[in-house]
PDB file of N, CA and C in Angstrom:
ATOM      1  N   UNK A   1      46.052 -35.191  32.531  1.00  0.00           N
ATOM      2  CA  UNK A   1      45.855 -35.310  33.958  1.00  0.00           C
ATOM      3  C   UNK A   1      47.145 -34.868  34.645  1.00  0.00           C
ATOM      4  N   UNK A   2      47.269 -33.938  35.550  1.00  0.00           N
ATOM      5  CA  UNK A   2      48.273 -33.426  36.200  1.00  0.00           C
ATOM      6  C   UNK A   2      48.952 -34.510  37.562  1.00  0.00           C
ATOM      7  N   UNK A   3      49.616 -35.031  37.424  1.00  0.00           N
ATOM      8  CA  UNK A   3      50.408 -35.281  38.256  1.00  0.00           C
ATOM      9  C   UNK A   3      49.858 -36.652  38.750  1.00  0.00           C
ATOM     10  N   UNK A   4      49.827 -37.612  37.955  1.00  0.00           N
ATOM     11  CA  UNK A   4      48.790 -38.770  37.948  1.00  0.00           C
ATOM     12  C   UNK A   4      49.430 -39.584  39.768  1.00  0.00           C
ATOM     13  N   UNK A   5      50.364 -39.860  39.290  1.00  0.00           N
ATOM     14  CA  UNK A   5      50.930 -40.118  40.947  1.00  0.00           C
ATOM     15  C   UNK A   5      49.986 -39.882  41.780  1.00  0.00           C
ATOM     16  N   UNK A   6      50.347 -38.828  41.950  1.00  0.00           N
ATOM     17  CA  UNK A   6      49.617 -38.077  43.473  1.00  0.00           C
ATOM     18  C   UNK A   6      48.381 -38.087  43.400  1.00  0.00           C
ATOM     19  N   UNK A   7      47.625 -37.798  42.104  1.00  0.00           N
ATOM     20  CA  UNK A   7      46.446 -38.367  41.931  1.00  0.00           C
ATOM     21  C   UNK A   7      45.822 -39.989  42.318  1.00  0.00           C
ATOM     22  N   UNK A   8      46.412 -40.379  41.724  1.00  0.00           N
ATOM     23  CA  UNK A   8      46.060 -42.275  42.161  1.00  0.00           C
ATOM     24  C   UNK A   8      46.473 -42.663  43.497  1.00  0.00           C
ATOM     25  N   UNK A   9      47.687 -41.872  44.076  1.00  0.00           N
ATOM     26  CA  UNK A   9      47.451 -41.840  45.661  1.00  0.00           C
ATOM     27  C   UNK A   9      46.596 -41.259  46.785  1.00  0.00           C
ATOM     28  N   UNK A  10      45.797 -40.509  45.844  1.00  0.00           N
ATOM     29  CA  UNK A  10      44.544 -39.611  46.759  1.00  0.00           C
ATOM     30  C   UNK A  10      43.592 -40.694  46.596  1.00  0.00           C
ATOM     31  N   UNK A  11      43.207 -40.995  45.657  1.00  0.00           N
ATOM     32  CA  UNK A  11      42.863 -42.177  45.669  1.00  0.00           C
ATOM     33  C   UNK A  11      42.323 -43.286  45.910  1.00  0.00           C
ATOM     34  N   UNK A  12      43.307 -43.215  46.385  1.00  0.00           N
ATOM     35  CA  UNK A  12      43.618 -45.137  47.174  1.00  0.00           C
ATOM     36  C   UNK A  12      43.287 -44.449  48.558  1.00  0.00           C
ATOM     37  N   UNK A  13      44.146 -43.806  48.972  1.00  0.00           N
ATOM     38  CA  UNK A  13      43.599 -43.140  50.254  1.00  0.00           C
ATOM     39  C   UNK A  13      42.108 -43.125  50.899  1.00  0.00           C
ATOM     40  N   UNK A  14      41.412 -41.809  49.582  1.00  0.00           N
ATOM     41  CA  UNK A  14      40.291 -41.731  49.633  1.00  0.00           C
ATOM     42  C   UNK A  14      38.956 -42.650  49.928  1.00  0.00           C
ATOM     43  N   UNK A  15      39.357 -43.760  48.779  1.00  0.00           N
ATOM     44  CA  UNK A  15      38.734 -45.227  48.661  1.00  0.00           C
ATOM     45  C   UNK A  15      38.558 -46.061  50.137  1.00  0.00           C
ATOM     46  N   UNK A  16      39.967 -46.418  50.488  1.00  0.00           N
ATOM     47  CA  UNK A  16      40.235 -47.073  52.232  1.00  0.00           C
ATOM     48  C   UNK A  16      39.849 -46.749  53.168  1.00  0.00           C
ATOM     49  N   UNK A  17      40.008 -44.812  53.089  1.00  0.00           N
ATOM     50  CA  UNK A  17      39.037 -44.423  54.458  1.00  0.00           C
ATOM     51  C   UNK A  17      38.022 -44.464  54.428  1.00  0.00           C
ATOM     52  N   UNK A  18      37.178 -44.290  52.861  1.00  0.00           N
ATOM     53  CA  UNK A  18      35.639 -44.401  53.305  1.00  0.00           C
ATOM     54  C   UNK A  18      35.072 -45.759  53.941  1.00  0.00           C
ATOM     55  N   UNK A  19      36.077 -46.875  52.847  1.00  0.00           N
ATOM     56  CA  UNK A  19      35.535 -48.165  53.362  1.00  0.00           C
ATOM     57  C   UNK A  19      36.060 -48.733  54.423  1.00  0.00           C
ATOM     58  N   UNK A  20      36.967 -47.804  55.290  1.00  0.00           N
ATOM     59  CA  UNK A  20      37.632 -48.275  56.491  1.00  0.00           C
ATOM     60  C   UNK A  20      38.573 -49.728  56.309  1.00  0.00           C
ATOM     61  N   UNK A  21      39.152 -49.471  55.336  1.00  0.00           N
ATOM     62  CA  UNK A  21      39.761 -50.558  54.504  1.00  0.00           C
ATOM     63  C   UNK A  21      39.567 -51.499  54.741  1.00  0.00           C
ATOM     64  N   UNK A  22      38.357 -52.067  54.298  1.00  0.00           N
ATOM     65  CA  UNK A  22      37.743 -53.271  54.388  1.00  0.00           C
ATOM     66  C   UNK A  22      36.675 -53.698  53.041  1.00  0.00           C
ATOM     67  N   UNK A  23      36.938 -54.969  52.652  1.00  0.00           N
ATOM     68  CA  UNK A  23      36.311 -55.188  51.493  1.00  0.00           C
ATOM     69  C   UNK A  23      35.417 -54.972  51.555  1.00  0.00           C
ATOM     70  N   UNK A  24      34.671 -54.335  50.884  1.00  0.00           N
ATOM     71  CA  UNK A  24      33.074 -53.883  50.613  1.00  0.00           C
ATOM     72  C   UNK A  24      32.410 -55.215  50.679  1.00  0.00           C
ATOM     73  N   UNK A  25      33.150 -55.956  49.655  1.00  0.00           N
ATOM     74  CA  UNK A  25      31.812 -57.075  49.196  1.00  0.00           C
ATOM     75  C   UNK A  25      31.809 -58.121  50.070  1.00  0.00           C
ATOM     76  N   UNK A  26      32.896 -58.669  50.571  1.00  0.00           N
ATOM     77  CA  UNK A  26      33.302 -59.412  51.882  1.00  0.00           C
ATOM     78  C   UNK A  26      33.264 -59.533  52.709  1.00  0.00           C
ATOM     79  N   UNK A  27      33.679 -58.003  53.366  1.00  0.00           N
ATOM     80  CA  UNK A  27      34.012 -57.679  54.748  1.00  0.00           C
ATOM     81  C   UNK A  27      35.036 -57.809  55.478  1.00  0.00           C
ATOM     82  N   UNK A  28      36.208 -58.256  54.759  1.00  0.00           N
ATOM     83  CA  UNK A  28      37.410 -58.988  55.126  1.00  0.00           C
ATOM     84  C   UNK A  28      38.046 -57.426  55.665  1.00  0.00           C
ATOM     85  N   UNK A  29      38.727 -57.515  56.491  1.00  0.00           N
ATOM     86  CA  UNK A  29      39.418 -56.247  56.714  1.00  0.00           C
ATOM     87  C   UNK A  29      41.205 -57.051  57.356  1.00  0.00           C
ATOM     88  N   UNK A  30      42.252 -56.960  56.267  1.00  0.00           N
ATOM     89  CA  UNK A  30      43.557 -57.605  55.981  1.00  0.00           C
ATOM     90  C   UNK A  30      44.177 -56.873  56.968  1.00  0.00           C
ATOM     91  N   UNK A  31      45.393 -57.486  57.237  1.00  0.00           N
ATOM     92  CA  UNK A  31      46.155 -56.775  58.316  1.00  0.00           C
ATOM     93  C   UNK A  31      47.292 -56.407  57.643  1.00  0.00           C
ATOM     94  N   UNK A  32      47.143 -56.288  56.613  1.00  0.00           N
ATOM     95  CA  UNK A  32      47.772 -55.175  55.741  1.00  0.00           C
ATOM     96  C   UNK A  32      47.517 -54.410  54.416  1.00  0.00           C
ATOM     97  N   UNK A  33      47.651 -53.187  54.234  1.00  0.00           N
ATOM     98  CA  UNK A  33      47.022 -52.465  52.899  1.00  0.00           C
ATOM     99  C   UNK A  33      47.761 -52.968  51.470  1.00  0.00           C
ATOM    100  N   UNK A  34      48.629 -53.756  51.766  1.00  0.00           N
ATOM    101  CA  UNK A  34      48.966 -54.471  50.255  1.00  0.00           C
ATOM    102  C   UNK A  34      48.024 -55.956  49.740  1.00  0.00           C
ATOM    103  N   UNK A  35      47.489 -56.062  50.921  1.00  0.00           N
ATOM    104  CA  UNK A  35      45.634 -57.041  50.533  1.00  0.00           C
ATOM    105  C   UNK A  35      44.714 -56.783  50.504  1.00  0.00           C
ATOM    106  N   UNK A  36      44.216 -55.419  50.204  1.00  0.00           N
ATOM    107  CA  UNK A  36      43.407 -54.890  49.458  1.00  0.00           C
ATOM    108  C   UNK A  36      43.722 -53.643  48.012  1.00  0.00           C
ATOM    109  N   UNK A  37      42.386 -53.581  47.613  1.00  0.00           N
ATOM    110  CA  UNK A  37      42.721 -52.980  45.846  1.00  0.00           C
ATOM    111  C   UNK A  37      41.830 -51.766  46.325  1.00  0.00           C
ATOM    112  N   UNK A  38      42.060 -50.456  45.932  1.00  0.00           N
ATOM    113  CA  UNK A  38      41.193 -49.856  44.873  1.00  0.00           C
ATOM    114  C   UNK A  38      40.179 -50.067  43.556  1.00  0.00           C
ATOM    115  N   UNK A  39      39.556 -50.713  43.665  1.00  0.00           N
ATOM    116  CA  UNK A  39      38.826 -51.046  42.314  1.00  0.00           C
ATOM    117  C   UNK A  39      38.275 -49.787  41.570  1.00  0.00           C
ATOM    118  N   UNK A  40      38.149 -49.466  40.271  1.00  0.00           N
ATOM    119  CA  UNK A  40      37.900 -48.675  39.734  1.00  0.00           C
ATOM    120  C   UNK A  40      36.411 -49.521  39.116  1.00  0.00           C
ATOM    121  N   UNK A  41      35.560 -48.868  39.634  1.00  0.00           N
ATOM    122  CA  UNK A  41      34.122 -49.686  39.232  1.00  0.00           C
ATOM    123  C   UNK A  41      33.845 -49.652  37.764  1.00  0.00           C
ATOM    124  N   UNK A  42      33.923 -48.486  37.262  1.00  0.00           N
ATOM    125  CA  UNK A  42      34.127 -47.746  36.145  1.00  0.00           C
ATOM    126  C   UNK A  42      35.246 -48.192  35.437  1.00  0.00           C
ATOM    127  N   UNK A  43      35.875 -49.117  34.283  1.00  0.00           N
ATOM    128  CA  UNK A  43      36.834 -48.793  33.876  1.00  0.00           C
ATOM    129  C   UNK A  43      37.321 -47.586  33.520  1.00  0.00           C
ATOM    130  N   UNK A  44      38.589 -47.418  33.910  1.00  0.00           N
ATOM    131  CA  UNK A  44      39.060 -45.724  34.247  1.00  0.00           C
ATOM    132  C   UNK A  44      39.594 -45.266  33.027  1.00  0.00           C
ATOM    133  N   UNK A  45      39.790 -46.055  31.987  1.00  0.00           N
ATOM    134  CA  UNK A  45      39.963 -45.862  30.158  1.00  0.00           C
ATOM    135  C   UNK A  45      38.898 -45.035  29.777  1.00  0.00           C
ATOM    136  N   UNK A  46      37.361 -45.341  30.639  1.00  0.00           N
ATOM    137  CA  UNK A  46      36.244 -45.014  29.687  1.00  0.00           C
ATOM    138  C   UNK A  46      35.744 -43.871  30.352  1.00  0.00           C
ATOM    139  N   UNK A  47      36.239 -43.489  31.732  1.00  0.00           N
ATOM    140  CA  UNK A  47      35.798 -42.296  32.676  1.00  0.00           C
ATOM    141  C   UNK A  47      36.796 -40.809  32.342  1.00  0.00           C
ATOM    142  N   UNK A  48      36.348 -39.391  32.177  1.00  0.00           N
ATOM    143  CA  UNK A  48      37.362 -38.620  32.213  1.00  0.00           C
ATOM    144  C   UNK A  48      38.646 -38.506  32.887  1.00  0.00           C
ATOM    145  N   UNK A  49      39.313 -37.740  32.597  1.00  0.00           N
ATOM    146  CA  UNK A  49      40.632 -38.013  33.570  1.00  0.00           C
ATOM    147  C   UNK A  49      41.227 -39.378  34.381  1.00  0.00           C
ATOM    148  N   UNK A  50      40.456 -40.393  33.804  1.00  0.00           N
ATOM    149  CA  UNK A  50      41.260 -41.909  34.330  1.00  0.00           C
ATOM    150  C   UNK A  50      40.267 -42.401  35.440  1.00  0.00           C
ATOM    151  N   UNK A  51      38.976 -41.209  35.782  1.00  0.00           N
ATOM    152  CA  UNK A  51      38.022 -41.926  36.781  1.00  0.00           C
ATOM    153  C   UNK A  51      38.929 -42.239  38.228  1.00  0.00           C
ATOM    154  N   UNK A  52      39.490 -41.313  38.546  1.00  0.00           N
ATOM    155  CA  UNK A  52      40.440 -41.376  40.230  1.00  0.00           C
ATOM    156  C   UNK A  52      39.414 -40.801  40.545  1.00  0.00           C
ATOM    157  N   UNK A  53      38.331 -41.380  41.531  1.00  0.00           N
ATOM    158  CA  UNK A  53      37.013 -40.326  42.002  1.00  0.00           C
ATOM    159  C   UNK A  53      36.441 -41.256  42.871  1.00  0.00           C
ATOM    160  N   UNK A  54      36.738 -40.659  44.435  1.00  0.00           N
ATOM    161  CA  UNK A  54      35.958 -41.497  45.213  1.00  0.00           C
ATOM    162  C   UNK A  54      34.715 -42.425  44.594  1.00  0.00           C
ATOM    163  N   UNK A  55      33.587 -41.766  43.464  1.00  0.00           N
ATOM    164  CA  UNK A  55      32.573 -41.788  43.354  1.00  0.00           C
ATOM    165  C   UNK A  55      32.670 -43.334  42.476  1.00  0.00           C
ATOM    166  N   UNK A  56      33.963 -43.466  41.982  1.00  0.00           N
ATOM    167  CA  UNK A  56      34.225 -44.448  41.098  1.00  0.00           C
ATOM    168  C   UNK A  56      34.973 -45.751  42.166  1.00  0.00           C
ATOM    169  N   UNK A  57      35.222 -45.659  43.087  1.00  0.00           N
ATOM    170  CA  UNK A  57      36.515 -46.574  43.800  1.00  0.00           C
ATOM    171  C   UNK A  57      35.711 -46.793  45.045  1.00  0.00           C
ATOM    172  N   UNK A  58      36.260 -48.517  45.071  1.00  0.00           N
ATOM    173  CA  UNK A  58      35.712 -49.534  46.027  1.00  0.00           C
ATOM    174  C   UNK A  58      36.982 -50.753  46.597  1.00  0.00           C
ATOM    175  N   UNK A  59      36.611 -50.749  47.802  1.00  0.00           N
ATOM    176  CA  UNK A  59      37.784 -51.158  48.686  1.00  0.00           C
ATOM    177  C   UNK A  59      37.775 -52.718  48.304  1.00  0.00           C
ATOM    178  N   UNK A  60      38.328 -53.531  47.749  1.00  0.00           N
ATOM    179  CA  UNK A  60      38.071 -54.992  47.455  1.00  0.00           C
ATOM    180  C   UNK A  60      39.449 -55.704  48.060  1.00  0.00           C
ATOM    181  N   UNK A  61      39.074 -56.839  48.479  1.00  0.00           N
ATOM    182  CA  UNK A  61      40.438 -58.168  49.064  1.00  0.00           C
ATOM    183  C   UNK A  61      40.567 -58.849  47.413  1.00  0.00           C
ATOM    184  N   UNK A  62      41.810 -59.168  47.449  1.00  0.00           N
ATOM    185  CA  UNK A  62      42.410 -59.831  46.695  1.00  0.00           C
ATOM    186  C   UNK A  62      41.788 -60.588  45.741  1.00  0.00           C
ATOM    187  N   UNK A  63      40.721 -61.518  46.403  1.00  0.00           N
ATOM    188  CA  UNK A  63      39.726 -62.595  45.819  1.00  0.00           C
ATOM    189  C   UNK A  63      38.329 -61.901  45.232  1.00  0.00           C
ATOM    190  N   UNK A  64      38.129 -61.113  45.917  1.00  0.00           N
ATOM    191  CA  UNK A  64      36.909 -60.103  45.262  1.00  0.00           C
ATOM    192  C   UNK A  64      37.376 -59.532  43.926  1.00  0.00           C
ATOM    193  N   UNK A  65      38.442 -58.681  44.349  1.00  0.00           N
ATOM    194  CA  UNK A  65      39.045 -58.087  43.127  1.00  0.00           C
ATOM    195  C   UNK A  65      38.627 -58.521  41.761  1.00  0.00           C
ATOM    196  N   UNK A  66      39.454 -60.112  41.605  1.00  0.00           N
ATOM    197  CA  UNK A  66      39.377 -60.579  40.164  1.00  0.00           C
ATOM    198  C   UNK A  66      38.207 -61.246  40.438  1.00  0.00           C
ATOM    199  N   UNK A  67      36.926 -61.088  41.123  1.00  0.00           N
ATOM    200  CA  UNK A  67      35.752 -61.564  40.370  1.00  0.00           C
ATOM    201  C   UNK A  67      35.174 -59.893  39.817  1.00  0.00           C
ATOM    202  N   UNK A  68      35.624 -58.940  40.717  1.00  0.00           N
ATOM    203  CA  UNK A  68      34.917 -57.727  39.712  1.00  0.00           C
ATOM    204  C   UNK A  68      35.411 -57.240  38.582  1.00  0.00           C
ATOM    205  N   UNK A  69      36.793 -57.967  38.191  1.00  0.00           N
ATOM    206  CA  UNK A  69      37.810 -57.669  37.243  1.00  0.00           C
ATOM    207  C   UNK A  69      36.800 -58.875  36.017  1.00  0.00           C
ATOM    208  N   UNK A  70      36.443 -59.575  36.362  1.00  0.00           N
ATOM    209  CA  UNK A  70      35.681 -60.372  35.038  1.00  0.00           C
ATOM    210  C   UNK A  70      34.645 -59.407  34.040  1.00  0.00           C
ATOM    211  N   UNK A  71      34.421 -58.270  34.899  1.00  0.00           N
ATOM    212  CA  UNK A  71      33.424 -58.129  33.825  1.00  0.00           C
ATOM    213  C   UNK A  71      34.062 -56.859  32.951  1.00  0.00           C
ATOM    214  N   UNK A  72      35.392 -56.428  33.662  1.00  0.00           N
ATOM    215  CA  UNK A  72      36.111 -55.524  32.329  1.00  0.00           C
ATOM    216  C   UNK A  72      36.667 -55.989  31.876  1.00  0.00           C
ATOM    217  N   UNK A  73      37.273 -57.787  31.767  1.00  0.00           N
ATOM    218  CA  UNK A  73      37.891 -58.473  30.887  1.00  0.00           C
ATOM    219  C   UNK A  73      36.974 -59.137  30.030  1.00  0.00           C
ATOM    220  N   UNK A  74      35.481 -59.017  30.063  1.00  0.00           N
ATOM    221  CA  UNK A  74      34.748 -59.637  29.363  1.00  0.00           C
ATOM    222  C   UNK A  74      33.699 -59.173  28.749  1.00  0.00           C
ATOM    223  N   UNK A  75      33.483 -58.253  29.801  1.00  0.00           N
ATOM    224  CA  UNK A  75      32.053 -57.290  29.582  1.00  0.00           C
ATOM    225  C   UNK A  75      30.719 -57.750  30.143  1.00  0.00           C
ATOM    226  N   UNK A  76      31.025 -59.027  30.799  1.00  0.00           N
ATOM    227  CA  UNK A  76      30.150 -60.084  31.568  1.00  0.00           C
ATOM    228  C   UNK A  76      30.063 -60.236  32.798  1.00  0.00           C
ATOM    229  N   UNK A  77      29.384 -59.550  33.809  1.00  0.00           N
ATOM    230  CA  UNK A  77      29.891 -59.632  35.333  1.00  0.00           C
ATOM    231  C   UNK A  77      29.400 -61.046  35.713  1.00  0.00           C
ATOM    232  N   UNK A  78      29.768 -61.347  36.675  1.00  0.00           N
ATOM    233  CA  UNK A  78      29.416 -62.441  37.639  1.00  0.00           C
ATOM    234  C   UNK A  78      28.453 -61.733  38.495  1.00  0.00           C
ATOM    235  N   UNK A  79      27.318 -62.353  38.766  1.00  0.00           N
ATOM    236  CA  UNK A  79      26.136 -62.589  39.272  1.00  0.00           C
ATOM    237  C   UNK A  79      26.438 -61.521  41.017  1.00  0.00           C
ATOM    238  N   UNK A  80      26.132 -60.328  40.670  1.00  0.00           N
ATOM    239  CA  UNK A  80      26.122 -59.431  41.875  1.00  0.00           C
ATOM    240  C   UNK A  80      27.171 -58.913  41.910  1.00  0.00           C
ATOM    241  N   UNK A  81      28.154 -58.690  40.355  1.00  0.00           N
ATOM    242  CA  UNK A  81      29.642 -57.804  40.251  1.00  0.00           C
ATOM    243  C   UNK A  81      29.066 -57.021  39.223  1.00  0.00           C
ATOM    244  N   UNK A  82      27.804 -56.780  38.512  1.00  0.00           N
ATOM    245  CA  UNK A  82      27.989 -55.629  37.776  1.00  0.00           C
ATOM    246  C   UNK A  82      28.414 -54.723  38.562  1.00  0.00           C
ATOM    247  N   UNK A  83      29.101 -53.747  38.129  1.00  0.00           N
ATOM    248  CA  UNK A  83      29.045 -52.185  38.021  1.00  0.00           C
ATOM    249  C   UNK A  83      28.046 -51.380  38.871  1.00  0.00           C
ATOM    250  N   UNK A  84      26.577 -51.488  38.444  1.00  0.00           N
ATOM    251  CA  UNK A  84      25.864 -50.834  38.896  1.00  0.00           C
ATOM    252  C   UNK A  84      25.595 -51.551  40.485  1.00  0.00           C
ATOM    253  N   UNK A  85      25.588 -52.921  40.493  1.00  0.00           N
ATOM    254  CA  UNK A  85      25.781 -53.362  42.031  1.00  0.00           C
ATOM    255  C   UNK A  85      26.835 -52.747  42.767  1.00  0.00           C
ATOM    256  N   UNK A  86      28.225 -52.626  42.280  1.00  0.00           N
ATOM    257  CA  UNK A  86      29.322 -52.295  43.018  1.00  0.00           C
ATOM    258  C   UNK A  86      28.789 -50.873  43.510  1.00  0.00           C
ATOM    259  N   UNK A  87      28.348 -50.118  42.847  1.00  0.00           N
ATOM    260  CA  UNK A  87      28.279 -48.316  42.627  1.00  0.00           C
ATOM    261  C   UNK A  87      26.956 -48.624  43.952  1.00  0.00           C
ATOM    262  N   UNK A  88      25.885 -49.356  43.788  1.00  0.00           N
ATOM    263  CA  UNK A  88      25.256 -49.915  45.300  1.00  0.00           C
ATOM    264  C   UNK A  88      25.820 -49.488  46.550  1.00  0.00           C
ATOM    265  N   UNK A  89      26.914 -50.552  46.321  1.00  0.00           N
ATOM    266  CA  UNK A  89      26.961 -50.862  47.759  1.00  0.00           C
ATOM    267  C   UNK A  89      28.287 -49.380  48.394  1.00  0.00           C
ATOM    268  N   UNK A  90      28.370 -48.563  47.491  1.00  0.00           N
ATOM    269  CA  UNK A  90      28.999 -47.536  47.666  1.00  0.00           C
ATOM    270  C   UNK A  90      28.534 -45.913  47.914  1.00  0.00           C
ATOM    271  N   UNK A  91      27.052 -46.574  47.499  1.00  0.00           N
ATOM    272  CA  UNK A  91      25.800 -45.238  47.295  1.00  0.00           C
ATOM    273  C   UNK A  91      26.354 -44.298  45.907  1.00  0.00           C
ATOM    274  N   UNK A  92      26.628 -44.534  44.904  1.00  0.00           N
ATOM    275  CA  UNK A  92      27.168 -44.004  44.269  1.00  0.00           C
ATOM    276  C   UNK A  92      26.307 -44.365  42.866  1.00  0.00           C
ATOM    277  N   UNK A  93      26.894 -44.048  41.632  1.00  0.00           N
ATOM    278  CA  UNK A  93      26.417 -44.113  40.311  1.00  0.00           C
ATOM    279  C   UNK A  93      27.358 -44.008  39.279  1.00  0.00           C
ATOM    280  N   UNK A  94      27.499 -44.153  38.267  1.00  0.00           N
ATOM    281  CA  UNK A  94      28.260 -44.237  36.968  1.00  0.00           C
ATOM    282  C   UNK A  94      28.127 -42.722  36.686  1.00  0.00           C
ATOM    283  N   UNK A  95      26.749 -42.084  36.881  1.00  0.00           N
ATOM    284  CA  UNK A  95      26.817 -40.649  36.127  1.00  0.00           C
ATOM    285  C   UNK A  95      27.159 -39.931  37.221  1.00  0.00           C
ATOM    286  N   UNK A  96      27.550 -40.173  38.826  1.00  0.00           N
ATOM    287  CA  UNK A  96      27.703 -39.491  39.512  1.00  0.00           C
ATOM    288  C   UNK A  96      29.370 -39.219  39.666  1.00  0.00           C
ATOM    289  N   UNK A  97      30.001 -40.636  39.148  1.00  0.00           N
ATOM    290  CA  UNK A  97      31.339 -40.788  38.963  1.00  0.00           C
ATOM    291  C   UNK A  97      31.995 -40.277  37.510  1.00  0.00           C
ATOM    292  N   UNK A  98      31.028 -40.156  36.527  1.00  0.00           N
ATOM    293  CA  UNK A  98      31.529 -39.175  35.571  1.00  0.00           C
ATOM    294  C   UNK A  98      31.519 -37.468  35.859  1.00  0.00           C
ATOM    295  N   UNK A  99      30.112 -37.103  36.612  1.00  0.00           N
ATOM    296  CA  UNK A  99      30.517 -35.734  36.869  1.00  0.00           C
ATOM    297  C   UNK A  99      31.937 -35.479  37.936  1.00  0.00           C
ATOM    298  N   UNK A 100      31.923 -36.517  38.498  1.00  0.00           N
ATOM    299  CA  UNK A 100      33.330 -36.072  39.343  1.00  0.00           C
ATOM    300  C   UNK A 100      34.568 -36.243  39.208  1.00  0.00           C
ATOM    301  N   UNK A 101      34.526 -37.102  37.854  1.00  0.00           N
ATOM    302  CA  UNK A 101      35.957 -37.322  37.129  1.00  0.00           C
ATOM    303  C   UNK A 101      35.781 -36.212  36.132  1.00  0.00           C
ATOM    304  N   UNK A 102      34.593 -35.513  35.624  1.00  0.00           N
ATOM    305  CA  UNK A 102      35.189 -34.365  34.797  1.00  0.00           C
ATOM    306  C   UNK A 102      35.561 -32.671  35.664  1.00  0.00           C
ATOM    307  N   UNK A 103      35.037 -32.889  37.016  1.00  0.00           N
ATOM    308  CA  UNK A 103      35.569 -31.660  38.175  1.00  0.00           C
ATOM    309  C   UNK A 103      37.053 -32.089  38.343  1.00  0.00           C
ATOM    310  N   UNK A 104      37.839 -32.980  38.009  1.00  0.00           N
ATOM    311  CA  UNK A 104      39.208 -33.220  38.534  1.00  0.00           C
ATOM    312  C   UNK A 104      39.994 -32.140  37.824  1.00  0.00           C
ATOM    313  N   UNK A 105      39.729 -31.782  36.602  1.00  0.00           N
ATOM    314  CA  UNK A 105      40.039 -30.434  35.808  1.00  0.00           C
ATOM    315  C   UNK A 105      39.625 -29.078  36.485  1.00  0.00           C
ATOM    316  N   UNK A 106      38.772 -28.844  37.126  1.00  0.00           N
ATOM    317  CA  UNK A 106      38.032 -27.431  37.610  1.00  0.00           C
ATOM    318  C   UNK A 106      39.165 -26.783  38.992  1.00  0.00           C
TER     319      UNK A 106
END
């Protein structure tokens, strides 16, 4: 992956403006960008190029975060944190976020 930096800062970027940096699942919108995450819906180990892809990233507060973080520490989501819910409420998909983590090369 070329220049991962600048990559994971497009990013985060990308992620905040769509969701107008405001937690997706919440609605909380912080009065500052160091209280909210990028979530990588996708663990980004298992997506090409690390999964930096709008198609993969969701704006979460602090407290959201580590309930969507349970189910890549476990493999077990909490009740309306799978994956495929998150990719929901983003209009998005797992196979839509793999074709666009393998265009990060093109």
């Amino acid at each position: 992956m070329k220049n991962k930096k600048l990559i994971r800062k497009k990013f985060r970027k990308a992620v905040f403006t769509r969701d107008n940096y405001t937690c997706v699942m919440c609605g909380v919108k912080p009065d500052s960008e160091d209280d909210i995450d990028p979530h990588h819906i996708e663990n980004r180990n298992l997506l090409p190029n690390g999964g930096y892809v709008l198609e993969n990233g969701i704006t979460l507060c602090s407290k959201c975060h580590v309930a969507a973080e349970v189910y890549h520490s476990t493999g077990i989501a909490l009740e309306g944190w799978h994956p495929d819910d998150l990719y929901k409420k983003i209009h998005s998909s797992k196979e839509e976020a793999i074709k666009a983590s393998n265009e990060l090369n093109d």
